[in-house]
N, C-alpha and C. Protein backbone atom coordinates (compact mmCIF):
# COMPACT_ATOMS: atom_id res chain seq x y z
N UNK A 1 -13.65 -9.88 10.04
CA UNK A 1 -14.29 -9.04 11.03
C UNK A 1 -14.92 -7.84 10.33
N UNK A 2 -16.08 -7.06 11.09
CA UNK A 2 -16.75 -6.37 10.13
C UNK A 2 -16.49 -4.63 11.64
N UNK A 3 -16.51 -3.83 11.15
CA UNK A 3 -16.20 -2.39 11.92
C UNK A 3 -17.92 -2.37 12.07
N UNK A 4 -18.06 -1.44 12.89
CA UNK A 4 -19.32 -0.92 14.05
C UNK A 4 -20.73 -0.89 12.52
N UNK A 5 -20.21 -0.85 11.34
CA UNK A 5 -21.54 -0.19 10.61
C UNK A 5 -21.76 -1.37 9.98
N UNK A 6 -21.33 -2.43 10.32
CA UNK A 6 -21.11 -3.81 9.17
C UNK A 6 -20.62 -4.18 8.24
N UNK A 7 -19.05 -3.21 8.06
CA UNK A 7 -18.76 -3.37 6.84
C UNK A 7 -17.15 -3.78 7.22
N UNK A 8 -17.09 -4.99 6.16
CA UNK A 8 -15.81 -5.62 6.27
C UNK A 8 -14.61 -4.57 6.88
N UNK A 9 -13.53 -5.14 7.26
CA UNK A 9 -12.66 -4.25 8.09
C UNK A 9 -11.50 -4.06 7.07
N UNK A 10 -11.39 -4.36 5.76
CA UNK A 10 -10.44 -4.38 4.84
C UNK A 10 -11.20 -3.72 3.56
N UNK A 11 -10.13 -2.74 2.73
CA UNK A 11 -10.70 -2.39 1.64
C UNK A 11 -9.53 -2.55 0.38
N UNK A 12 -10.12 -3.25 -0.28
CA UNK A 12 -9.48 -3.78 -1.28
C UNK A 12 -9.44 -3.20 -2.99
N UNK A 13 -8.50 -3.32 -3.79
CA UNK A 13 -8.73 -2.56 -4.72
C UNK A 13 -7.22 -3.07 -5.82
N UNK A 14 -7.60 -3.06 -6.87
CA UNK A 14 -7.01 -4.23 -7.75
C UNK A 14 -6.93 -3.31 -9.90
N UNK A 15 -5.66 -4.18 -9.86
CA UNK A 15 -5.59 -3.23 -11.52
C UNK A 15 -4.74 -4.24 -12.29
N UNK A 16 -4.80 -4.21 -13.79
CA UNK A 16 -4.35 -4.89 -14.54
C UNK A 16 -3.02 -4.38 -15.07
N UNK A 17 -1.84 -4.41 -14.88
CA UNK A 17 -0.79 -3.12 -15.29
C UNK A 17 0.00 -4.54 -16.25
N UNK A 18 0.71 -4.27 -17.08
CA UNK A 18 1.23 -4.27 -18.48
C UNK A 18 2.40 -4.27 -17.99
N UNK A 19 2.78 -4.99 -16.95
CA UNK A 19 4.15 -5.46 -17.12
C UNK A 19 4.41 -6.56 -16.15
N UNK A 20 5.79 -6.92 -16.00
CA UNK A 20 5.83 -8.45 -14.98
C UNK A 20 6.16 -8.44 -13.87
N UNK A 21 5.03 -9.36 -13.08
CA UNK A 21 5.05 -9.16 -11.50
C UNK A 21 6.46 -8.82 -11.07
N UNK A 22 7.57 -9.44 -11.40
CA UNK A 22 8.60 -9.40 -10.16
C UNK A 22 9.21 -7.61 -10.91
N UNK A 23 8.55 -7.01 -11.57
CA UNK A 23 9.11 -5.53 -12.10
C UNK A 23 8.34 -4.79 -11.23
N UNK A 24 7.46 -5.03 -10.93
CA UNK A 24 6.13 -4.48 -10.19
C UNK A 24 6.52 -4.69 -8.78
N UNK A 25 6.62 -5.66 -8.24
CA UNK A 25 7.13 -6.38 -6.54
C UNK A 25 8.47 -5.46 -6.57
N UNK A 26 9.41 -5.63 -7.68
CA UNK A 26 10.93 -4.98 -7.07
C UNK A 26 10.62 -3.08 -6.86
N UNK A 27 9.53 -2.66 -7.60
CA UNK A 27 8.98 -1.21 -6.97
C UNK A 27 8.23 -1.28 -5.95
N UNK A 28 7.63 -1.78 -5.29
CA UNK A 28 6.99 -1.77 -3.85
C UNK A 28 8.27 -1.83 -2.92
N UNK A 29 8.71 -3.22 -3.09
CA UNK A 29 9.85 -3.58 -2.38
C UNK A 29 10.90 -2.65 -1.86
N UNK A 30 10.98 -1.49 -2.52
CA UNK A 30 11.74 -0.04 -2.30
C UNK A 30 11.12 0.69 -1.60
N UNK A 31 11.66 0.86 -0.35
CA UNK A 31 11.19 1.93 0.32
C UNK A 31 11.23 3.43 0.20
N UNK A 32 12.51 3.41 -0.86
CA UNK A 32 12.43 4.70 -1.44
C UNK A 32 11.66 5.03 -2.39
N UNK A 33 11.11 4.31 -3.04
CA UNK A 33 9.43 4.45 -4.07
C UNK A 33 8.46 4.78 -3.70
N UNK A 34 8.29 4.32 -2.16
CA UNK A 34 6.60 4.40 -1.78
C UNK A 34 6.44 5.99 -1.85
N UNK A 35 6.99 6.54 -1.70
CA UNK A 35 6.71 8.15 -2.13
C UNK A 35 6.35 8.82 -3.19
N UNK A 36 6.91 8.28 -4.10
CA UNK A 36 6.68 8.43 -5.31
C UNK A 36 5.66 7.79 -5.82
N UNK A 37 4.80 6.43 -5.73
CA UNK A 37 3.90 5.70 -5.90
C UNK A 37 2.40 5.85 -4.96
N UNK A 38 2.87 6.75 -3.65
CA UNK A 38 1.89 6.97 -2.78
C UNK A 38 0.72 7.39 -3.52
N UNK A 39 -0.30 7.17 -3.74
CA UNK A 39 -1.33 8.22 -4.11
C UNK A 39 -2.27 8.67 -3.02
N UNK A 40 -2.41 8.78 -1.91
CA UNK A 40 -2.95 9.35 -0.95
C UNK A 40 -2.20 10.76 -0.76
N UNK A 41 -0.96 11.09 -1.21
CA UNK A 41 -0.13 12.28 -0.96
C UNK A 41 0.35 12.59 1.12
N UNK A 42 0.21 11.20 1.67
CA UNK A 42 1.00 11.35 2.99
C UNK A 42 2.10 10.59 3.03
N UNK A 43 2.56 9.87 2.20
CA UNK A 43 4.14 9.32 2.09
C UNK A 43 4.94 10.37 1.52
N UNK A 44 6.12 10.76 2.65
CA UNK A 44 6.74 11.79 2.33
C UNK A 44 8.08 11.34 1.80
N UNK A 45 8.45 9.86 2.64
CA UNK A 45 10.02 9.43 1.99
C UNK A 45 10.01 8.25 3.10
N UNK A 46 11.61 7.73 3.21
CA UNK A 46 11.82 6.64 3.80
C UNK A 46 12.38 7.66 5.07
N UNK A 47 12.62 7.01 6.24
CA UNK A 47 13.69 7.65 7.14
C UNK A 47 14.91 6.80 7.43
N UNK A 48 15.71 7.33 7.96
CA UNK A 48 17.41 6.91 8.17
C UNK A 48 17.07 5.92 8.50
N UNK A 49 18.00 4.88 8.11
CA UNK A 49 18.27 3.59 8.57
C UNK A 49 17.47 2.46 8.08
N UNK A 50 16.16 2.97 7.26
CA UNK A 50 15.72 2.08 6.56
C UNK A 50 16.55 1.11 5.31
N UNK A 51 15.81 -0.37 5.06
CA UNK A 51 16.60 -1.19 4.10
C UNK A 51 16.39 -0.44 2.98
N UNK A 52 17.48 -0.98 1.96
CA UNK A 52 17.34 -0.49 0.48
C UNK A 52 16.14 -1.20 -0.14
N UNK A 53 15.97 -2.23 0.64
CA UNK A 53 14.83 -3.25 0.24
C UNK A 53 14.26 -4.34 0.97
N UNK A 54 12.90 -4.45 0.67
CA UNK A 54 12.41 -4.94 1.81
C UNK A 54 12.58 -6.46 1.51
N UNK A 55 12.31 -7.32 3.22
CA UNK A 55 12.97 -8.50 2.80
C UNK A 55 11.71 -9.09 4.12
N UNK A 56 11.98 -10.18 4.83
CA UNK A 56 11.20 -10.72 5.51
C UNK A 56 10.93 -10.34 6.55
N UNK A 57 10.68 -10.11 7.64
CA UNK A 57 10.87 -9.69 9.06
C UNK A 57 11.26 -7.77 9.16
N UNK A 58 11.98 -7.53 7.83
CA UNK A 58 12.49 -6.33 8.25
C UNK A 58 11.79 -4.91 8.35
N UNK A 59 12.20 -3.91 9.22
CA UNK A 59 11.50 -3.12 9.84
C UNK A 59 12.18 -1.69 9.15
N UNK A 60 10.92 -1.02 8.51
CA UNK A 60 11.33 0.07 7.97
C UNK A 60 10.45 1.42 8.29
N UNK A 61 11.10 2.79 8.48
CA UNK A 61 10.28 3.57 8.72
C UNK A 61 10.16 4.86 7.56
N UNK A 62 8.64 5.32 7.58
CA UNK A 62 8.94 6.42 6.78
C UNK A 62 8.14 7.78 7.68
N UNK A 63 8.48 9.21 6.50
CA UNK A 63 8.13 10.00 7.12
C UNK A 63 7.03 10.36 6.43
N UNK A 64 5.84 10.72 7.33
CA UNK A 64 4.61 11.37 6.81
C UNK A 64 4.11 12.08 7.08
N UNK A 65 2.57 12.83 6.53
CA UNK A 65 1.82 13.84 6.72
C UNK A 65 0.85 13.50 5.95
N UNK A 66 -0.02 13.87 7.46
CA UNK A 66 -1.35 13.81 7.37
C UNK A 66 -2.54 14.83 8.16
N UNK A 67 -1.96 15.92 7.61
CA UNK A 67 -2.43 17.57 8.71
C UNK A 67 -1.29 17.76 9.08
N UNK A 68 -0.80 16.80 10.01
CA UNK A 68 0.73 16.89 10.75
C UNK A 68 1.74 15.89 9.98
N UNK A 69 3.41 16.59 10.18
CA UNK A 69 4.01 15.70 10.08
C UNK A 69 4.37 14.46 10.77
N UNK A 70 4.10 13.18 11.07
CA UNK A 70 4.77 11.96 11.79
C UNK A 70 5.44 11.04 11.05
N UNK A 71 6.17 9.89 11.82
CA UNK A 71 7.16 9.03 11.11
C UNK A 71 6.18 7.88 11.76
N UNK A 72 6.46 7.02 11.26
CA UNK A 72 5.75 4.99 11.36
C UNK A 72 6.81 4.88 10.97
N UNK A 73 6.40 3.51 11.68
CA UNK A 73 7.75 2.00 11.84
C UNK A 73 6.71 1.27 11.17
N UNK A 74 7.24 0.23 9.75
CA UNK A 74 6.02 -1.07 9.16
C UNK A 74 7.46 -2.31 9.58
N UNK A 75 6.82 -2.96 9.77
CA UNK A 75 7.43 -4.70 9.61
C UNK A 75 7.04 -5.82 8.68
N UNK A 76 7.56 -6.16 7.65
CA UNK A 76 7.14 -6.95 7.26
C UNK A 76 6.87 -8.21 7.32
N UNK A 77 5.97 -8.46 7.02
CA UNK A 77 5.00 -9.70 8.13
C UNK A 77 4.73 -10.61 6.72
N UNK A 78 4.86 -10.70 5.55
CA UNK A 78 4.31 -11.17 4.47
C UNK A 78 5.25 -11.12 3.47
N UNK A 79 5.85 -12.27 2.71
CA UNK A 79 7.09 -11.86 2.10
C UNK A 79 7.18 -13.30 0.91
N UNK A 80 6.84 -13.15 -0.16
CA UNK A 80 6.91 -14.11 -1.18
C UNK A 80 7.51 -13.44 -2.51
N UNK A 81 8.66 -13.95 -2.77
CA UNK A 81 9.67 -12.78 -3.57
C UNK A 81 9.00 -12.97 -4.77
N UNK A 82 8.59 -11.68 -5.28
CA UNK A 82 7.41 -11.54 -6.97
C UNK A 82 6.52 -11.65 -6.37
N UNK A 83 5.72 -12.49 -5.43
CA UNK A 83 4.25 -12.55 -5.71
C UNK A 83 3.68 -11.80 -4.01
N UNK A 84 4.30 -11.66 -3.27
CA UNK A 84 3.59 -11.02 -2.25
C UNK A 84 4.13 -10.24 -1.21
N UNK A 85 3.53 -9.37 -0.98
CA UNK A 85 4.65 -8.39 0.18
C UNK A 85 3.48 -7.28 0.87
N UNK A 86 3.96 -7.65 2.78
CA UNK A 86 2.84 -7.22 3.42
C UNK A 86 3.45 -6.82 4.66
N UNK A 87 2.91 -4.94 5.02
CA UNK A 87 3.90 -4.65 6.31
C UNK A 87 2.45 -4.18 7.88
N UNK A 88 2.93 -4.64 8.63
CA UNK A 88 1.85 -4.11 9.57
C UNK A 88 2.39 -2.63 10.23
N UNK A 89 1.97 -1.91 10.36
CA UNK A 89 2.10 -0.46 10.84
C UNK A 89 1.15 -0.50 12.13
N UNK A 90 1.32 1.01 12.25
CA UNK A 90 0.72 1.16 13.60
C UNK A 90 -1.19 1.05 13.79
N UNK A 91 -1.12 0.42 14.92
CA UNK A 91 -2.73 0.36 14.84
C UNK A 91 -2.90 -1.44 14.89
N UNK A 92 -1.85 -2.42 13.66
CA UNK A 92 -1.93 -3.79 13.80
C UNK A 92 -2.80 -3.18 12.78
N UNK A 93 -2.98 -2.17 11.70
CA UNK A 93 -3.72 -2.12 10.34
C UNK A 93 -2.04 -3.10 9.19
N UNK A 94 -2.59 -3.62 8.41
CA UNK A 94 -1.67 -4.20 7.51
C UNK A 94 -1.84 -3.87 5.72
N UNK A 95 -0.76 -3.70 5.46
CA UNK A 95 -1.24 -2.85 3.99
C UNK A 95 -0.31 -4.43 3.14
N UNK A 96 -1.47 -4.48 2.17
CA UNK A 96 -0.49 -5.99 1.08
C UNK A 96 -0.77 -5.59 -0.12
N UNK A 97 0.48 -6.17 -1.49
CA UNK A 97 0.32 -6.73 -2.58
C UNK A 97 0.74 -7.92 -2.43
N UNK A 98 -0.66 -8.17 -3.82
CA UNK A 98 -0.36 -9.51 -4.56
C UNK A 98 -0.37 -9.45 -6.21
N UNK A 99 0.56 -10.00 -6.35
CA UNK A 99 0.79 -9.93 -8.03
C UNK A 99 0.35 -11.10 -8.73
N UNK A 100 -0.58 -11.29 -9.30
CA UNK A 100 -0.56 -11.93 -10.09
C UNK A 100 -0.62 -12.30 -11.75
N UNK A 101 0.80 -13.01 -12.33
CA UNK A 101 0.78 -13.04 -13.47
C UNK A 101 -0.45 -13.61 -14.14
N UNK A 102 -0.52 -12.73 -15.21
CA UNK A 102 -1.71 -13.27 -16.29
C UNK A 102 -1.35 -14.08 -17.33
N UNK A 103 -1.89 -14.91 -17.74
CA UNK A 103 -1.64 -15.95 -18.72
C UNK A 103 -0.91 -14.96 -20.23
N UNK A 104 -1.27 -14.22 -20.21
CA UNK A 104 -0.76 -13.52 -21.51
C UNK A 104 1.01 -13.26 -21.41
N UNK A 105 0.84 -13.64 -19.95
CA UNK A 105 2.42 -13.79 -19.86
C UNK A 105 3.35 -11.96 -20.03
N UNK A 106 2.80 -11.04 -20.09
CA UNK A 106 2.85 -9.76 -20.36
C UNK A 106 2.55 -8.71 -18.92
N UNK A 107 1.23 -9.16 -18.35
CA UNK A 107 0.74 -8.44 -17.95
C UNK A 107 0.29 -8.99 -16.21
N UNK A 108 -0.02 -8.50 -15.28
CA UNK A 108 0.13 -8.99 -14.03
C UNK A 108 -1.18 -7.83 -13.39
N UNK A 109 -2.27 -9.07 -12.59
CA UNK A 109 -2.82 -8.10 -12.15
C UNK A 109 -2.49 -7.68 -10.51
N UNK A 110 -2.43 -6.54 -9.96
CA UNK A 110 -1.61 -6.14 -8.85
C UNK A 110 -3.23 -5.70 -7.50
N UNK A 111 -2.65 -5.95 -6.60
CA UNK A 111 -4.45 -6.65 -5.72
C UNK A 111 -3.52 -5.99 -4.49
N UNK A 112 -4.15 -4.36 -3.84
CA UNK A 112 -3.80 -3.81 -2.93
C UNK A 112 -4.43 -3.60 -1.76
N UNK A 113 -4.20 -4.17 -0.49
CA UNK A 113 -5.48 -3.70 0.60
C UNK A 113 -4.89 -3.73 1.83
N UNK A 114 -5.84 -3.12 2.57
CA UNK A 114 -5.37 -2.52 3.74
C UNK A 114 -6.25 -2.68 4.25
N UNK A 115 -6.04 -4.05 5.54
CA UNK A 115 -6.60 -5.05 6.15
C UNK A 115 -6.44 -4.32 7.89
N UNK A 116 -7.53 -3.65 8.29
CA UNK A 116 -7.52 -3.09 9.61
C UNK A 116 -8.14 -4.51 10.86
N UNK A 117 -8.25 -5.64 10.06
CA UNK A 117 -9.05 -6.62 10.80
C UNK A 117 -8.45 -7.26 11.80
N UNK A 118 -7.48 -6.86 12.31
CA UNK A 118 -6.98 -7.22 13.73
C UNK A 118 -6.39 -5.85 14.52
N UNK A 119 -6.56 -4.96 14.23
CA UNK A 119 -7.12 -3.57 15.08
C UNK A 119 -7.45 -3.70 15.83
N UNK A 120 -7.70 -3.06 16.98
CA UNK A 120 -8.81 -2.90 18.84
C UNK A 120 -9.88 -2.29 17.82
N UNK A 121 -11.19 -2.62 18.71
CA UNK A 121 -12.17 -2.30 18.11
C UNK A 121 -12.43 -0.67 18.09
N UNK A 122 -12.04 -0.46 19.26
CA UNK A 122 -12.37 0.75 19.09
C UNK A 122 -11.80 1.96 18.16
N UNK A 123 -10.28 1.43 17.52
CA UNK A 123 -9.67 1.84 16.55
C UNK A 123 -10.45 2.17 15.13
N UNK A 124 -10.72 0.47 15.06
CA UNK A 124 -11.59 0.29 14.10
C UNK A 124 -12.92 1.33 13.57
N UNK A 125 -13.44 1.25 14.58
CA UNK A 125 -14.62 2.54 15.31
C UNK A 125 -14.16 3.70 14.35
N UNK A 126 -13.17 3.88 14.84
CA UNK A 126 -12.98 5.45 14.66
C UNK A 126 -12.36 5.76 13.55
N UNK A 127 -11.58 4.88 12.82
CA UNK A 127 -10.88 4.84 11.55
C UNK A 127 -12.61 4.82 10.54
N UNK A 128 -13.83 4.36 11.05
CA UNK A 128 -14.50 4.65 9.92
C UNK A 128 -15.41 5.84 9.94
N UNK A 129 -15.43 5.99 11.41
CA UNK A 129 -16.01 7.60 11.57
C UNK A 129 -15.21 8.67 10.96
N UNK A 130 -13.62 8.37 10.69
CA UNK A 130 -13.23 9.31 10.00
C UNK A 130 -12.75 8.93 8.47
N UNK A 131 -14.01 8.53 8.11
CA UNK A 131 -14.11 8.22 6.54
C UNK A 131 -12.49 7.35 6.17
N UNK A 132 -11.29 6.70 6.92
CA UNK A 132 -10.61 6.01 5.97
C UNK A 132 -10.69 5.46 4.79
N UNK A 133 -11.81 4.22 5.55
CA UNK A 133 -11.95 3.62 3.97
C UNK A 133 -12.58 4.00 2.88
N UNK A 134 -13.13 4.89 2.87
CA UNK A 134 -13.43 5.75 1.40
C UNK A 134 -11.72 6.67 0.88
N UNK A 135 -11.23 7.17 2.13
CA UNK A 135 -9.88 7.70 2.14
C UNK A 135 -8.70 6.93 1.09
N UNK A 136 -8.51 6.11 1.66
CA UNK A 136 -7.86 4.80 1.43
C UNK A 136 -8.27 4.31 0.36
N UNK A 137 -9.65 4.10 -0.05
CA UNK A 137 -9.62 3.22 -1.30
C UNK A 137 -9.17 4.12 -2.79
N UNK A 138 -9.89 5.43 -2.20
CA UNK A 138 -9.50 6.43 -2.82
C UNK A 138 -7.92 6.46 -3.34
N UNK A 139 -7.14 6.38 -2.36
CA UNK A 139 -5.46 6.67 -2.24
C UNK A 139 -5.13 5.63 -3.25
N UNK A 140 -5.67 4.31 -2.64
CA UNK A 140 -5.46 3.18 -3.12
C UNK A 140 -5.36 2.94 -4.59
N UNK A 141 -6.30 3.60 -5.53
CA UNK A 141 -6.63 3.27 -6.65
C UNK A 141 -5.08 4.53 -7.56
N UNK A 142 -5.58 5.42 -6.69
CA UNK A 142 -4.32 5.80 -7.34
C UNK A 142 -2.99 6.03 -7.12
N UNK A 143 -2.72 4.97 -6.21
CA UNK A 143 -1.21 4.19 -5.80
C UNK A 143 -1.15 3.36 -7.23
N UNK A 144 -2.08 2.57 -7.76
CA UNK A 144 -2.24 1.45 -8.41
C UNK A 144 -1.62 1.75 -9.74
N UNK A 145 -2.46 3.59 -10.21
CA UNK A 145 -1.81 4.32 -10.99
C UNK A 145 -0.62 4.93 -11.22
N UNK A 146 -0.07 5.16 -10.50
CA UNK A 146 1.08 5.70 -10.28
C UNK A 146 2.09 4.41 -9.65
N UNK A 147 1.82 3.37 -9.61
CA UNK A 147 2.73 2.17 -9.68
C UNK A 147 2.95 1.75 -11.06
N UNK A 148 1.65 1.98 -11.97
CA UNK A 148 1.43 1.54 -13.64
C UNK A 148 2.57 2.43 -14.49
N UNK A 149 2.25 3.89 -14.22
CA UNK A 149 3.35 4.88 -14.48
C UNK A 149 4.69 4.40 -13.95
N UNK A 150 4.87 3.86 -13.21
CA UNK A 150 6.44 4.04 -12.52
C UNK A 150 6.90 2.83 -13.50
N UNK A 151 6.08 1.78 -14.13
CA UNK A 151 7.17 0.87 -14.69
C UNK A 151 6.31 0.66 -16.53
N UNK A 152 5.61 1.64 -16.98
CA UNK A 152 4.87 2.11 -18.13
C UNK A 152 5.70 3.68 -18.27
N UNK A 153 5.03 3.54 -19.98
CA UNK A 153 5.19 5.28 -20.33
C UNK A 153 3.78 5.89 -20.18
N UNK A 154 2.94 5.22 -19.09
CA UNK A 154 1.54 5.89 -19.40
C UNK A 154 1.60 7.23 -17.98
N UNK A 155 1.24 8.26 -18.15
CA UNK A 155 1.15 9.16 -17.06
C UNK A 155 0.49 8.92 -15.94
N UNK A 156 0.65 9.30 -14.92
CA UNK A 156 -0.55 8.77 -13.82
C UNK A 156 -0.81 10.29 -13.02
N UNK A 157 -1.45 10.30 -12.49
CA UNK A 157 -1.99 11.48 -11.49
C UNK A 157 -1.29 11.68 -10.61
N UNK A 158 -1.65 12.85 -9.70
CA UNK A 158 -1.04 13.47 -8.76
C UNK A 158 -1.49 13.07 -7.79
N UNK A 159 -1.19 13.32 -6.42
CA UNK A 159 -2.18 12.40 -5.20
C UNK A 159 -3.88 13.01 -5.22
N UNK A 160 -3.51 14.43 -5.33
CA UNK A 160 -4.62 15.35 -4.80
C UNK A 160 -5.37 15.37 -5.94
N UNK A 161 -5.33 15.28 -7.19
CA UNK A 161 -6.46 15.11 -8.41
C UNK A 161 -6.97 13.96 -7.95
N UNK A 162 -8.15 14.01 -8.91
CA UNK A 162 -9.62 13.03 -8.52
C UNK A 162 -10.51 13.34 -7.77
């Protein structure tokens, strides 16, 4: 599906990181990471009662800010242990990795997006009037970085640089 200006309803964004998928999947998989890996700077932490780790079906919430503080509930809707893991949040927007190992046997490329394509339209609408997906791809790229850092000695950025 394509949003009001013609442009696909998903923005996608992808990196080559230097280590092995299921090292990479077991840091997403933590809900206590996404904070630390956020690069948009609105993942603030997990909230009570969330899993130690995410698993099929299960429903986890965190706390955020974005101007304001709020909390989301994600479910995971997408669940292939190492190679894929995908939660829908509010809106019916869905955020996924996919890992895939590289033949070099070393290195895994990691494929992040955030698929608004079963949204109400009018959501849709308005998520691009307020620049998301430039937002988002933005965040995105340097989630990607700061996922590379979390299982590398290479440094990664802060949310708000760039």
């Amino acid at each position: 599906m394509r949003n009001g200006n013609g442009q696909p309803r998903a923005v996608t964004v992808e990196r080559v990181i230097a280590a092995p998928a299921q090292r990479l999947f077991d840091v997403v998989a933590d809900p206590a990471l996404h904070s630390v890996i956020d690069g948009s700077g609105t993942v603030k932490g997990p909230r009570d009662g969330s899993p130690v780790r995410l698993s099929p079906g299960a429903s986890f919430g965190m706390a955020m800010r974005l101007g304001t503080a709020y909390r989301i509930t994600n479910t995971v809707v997408e669940f292939e242990e190492g190679r894929l893991l995908a939660w829908d949040h509010m809106g019916r927007a869905r955020w996924r990795y996919r890992f895939e190992p590289l033949d070099d046997g070393r290195s895994t490329r990691v494929i992040e997006s955030w698929d608004y394509s079963t949204a109400p339209r009018w959501l849709a609408l308005a998520l691009g009037l307020l620049g998301f997906r430039g937002r988002n791809r933005r965040g995105m790229e340097r989630t990607l970085e700061r996922l590379e850092a979390q299982v590398t000695d290479r440094p990664s950025v802060s949310p708000t640089e760039a």
